[in-house]
Each structure stands twice: as C-alpha cells, then as structure tokens.
N, C-alpha and C. Protein backbone atom coordinates (compact mmCIF):
# COMPACT_ATOMS: atom_id res chain seq x y z
N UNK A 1 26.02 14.93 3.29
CA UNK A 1 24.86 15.69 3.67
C UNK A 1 24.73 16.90 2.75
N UNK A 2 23.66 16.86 2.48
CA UNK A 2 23.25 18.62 1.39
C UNK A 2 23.48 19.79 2.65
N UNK A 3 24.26 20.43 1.37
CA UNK A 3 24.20 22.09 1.93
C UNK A 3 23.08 22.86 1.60
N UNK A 4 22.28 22.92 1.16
CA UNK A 4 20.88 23.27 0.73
C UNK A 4 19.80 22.10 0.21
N UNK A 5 18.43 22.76 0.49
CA UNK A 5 17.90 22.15 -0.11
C UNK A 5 17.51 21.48 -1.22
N UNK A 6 17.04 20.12 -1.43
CA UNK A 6 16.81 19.49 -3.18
C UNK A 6 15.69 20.93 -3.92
N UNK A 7 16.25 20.49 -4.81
CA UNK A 7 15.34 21.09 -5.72
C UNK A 7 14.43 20.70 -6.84
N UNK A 8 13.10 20.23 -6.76
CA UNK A 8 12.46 19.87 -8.02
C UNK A 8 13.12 19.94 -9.28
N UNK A 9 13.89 20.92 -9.84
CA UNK A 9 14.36 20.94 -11.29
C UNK A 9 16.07 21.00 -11.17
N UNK A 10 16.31 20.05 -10.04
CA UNK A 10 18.09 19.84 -9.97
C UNK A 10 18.46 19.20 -11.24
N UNK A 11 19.50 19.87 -12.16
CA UNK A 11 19.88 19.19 -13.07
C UNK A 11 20.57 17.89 -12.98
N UNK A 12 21.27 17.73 -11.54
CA UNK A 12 22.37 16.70 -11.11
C UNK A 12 21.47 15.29 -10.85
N UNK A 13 19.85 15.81 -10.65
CA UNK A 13 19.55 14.30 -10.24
C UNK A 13 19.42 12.91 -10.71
N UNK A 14 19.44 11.93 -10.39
CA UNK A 14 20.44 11.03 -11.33
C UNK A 14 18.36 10.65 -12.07
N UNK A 15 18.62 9.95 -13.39
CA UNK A 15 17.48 9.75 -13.67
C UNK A 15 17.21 8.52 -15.05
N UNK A 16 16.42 7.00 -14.94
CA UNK A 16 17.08 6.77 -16.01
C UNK A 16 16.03 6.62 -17.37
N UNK A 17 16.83 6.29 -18.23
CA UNK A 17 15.80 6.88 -19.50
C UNK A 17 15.56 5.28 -20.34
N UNK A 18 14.74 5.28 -20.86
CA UNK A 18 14.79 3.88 -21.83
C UNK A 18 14.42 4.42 -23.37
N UNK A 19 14.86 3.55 -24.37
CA UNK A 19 15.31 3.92 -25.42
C UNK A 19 14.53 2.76 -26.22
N UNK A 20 13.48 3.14 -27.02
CA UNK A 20 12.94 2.33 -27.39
C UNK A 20 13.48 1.59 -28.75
N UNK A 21 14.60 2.34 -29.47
CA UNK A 21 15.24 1.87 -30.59
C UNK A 21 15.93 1.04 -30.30
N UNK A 22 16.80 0.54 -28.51
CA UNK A 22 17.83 0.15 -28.63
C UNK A 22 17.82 -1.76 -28.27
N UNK A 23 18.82 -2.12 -28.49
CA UNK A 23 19.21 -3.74 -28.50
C UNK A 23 18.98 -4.09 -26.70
N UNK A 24 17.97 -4.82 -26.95
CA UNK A 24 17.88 -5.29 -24.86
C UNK A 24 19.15 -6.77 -25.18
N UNK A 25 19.70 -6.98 -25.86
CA UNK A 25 20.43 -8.20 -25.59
C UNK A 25 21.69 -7.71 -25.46
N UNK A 26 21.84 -6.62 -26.24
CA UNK A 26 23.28 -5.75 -26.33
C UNK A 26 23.40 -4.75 -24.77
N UNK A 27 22.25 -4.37 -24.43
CA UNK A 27 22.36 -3.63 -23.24
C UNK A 27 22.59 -4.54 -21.97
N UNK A 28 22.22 -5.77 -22.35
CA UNK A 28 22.30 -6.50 -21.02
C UNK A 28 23.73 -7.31 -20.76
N UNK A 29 24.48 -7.22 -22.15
CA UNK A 29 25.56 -7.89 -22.52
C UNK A 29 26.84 -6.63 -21.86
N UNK A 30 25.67 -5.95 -22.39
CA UNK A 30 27.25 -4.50 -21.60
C UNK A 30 27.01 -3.94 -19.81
N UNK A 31 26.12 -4.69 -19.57
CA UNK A 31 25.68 -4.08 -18.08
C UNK A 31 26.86 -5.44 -17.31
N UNK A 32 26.71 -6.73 -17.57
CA UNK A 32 27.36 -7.58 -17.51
C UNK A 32 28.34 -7.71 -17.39
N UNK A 33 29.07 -7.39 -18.78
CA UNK A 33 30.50 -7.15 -18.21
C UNK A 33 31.55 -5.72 -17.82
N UNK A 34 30.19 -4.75 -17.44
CA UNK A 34 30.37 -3.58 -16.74
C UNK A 34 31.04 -4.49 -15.34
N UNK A 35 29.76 -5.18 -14.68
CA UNK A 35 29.95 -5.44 -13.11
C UNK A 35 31.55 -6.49 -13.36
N UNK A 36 31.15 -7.28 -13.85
CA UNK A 36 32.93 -8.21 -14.51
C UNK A 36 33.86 -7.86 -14.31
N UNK A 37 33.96 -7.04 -14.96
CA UNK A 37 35.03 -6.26 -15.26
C UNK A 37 35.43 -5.45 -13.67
N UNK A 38 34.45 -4.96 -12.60
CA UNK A 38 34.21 -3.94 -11.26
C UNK A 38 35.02 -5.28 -10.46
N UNK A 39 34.94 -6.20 -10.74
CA UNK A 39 35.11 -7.80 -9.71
C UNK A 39 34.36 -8.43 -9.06
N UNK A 40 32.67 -8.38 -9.25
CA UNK A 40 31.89 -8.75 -8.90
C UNK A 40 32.12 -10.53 -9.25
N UNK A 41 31.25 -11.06 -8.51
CA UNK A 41 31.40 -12.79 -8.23
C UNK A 41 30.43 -12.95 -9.40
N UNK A 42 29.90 -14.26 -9.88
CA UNK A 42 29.02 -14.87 -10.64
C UNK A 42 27.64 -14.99 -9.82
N UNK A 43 27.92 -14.92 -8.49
CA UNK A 43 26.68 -15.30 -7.47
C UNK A 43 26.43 -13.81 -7.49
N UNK A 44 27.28 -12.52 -6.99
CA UNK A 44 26.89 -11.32 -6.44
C UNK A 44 26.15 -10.72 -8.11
N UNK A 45 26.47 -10.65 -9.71
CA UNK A 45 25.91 -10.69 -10.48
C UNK A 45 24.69 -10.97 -10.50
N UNK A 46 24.89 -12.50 -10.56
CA UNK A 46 23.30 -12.49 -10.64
C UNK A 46 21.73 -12.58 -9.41
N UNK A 47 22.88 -11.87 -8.43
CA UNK A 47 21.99 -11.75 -7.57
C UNK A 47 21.16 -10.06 -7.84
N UNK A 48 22.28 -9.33 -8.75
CA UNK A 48 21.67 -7.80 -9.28
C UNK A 48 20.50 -8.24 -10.47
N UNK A 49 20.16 -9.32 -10.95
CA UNK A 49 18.80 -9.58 -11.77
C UNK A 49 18.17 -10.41 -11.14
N UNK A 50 18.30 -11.15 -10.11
CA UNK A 50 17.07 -11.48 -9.50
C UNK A 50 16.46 -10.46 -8.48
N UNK A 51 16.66 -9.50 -8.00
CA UNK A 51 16.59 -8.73 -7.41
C UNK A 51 15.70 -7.60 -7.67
N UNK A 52 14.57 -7.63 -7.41
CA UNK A 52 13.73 -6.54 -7.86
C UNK A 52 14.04 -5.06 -7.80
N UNK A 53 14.74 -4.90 -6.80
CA UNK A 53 15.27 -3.52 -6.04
C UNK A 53 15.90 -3.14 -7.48
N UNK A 54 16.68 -3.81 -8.38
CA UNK A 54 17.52 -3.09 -9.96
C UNK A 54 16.39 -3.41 -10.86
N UNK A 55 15.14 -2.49 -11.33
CA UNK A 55 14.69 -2.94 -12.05
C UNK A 55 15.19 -3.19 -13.26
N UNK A 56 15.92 -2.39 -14.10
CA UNK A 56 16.74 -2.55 -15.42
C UNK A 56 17.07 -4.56 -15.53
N UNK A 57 18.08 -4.48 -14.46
CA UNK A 57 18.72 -5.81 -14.87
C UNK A 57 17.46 -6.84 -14.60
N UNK A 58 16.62 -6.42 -13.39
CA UNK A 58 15.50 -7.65 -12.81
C UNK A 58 14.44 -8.08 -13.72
N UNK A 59 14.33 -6.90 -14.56
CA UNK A 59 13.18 -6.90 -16.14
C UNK A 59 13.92 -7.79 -17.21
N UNK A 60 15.03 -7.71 -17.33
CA UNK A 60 15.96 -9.10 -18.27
C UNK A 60 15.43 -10.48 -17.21
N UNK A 61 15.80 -10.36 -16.50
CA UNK A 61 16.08 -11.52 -16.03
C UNK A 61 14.24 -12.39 -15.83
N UNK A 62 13.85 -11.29 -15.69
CA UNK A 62 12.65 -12.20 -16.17
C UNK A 62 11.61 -12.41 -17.33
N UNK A 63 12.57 -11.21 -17.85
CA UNK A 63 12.01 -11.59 -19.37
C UNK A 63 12.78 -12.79 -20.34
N UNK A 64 14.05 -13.06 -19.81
CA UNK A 64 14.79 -14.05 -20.76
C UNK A 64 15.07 -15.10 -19.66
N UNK A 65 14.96 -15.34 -18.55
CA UNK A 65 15.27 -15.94 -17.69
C UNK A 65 16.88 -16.19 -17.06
N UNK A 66 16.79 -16.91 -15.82
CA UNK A 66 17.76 -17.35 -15.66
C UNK A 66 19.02 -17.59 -16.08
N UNK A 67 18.75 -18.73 -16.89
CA UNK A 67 19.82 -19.49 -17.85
C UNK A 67 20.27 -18.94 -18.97
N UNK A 68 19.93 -17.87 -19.19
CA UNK A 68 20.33 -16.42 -20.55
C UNK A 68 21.13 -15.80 -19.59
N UNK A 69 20.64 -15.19 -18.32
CA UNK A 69 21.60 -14.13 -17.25
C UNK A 69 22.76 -15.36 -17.02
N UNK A 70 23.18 -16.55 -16.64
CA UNK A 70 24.26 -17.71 -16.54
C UNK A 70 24.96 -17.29 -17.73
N UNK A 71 24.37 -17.35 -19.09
CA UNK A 71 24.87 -17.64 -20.14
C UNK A 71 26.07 -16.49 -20.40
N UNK A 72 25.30 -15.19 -20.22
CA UNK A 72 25.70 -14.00 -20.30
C UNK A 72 26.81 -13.34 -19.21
N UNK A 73 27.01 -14.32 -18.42
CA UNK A 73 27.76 -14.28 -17.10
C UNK A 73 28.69 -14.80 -17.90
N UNK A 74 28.69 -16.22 -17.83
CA UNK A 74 29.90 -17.03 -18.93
C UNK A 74 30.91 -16.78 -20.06
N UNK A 75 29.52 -15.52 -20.77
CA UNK A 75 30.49 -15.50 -22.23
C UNK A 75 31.46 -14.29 -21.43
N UNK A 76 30.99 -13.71 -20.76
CA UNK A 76 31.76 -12.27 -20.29
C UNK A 76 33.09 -12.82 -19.53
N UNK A 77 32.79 -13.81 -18.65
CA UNK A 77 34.24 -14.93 -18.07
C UNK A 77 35.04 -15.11 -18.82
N UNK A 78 34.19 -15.54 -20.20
CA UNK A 78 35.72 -16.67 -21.00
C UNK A 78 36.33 -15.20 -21.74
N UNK A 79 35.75 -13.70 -21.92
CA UNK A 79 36.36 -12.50 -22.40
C UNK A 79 37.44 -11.71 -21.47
N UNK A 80 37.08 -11.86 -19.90
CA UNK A 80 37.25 -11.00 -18.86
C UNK A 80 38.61 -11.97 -18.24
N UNK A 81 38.21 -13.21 -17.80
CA UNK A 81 37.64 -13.91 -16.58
C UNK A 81 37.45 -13.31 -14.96
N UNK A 82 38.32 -13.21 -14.22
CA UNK A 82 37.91 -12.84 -12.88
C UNK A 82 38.98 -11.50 -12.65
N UNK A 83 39.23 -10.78 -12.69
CA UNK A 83 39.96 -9.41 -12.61
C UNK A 83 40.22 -9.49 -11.01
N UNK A 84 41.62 -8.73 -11.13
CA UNK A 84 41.79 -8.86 -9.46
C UNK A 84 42.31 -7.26 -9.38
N UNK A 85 41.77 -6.87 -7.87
CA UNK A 85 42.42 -5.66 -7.66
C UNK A 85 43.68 -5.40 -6.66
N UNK A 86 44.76 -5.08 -6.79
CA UNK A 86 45.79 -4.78 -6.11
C UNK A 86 46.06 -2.99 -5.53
N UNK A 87 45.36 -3.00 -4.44
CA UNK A 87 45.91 -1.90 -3.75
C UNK A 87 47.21 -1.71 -2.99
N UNK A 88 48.28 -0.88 -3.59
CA UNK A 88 49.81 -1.02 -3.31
C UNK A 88 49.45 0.46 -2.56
N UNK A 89 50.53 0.63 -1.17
CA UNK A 89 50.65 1.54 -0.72
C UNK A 89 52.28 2.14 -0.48
C-alpha cells in the first residue's frame, strides 16, 4: 500500500519505451529465454504472446505468428532446456 500519494511526475513509475533502431527478432529471442530461463512451461510462454493483456510479446506473436513463437521456444530449450528450482532450508 502507498504511503502517500502517486504523483504525475513519479520518477519510479514503471514505463515502456520502443526503440525504433532495434532488432524485433533479437528482442523477442531475449524476452524468451528471459521467461526459460525464470522456469516457465512451453504452454505458460506462449500463452504470454497470445495474450493481449502483454502487448510487447502479443504484437510478435501476431506479427510473425505462432509457429516463429514454437520455434523460438525450441531454440531457447535445446540452449536452456527446462531449469529447475531447489529451495533448501
């Protein structure tokens, strides 16, 4: 809960920017095996680009389709494959 009120010119607020110089195949390649790498499933992935609610990833996915977001799932598997987390207490 805030201890004060938002403020129109909060520096902290989160905000995102697009970059018109940059690689959309390279950005989508690193968003990818961002989640991969977190332990996300192949289903919970690409359920973040069909999903309108993420526009970033949902604008790939329907600009290159489907079977590019699979593809891009795959190559990140055979780099990653499935990461496991072990919480020891």
């Amino acid at each position: 809960m805030a201890r004060k009120p938002f403020e129109d010119d909060d520096p902290m607020e989160l905000v995102g920017m697009a970059f018109p110089a940059g690689d959309p195949d390279q950005m989508a390649e690193c968003i990818v095996e961002e989640f991969v790498r977190m332990g996300l499933s192949d289903q919970e992935l690409l359920s973040l680009f069909q999903s309108p609610l993420y526009d970033g990833t949902h604008r790939i996915y329907q600009e290159k389709g489907e079977e590019y977001v699979k593809a891009l799932i795959g190559k990140a598997r055979e780099r990653w494959g499935f990461p496991r987390v072990t919480i020891r207490r």
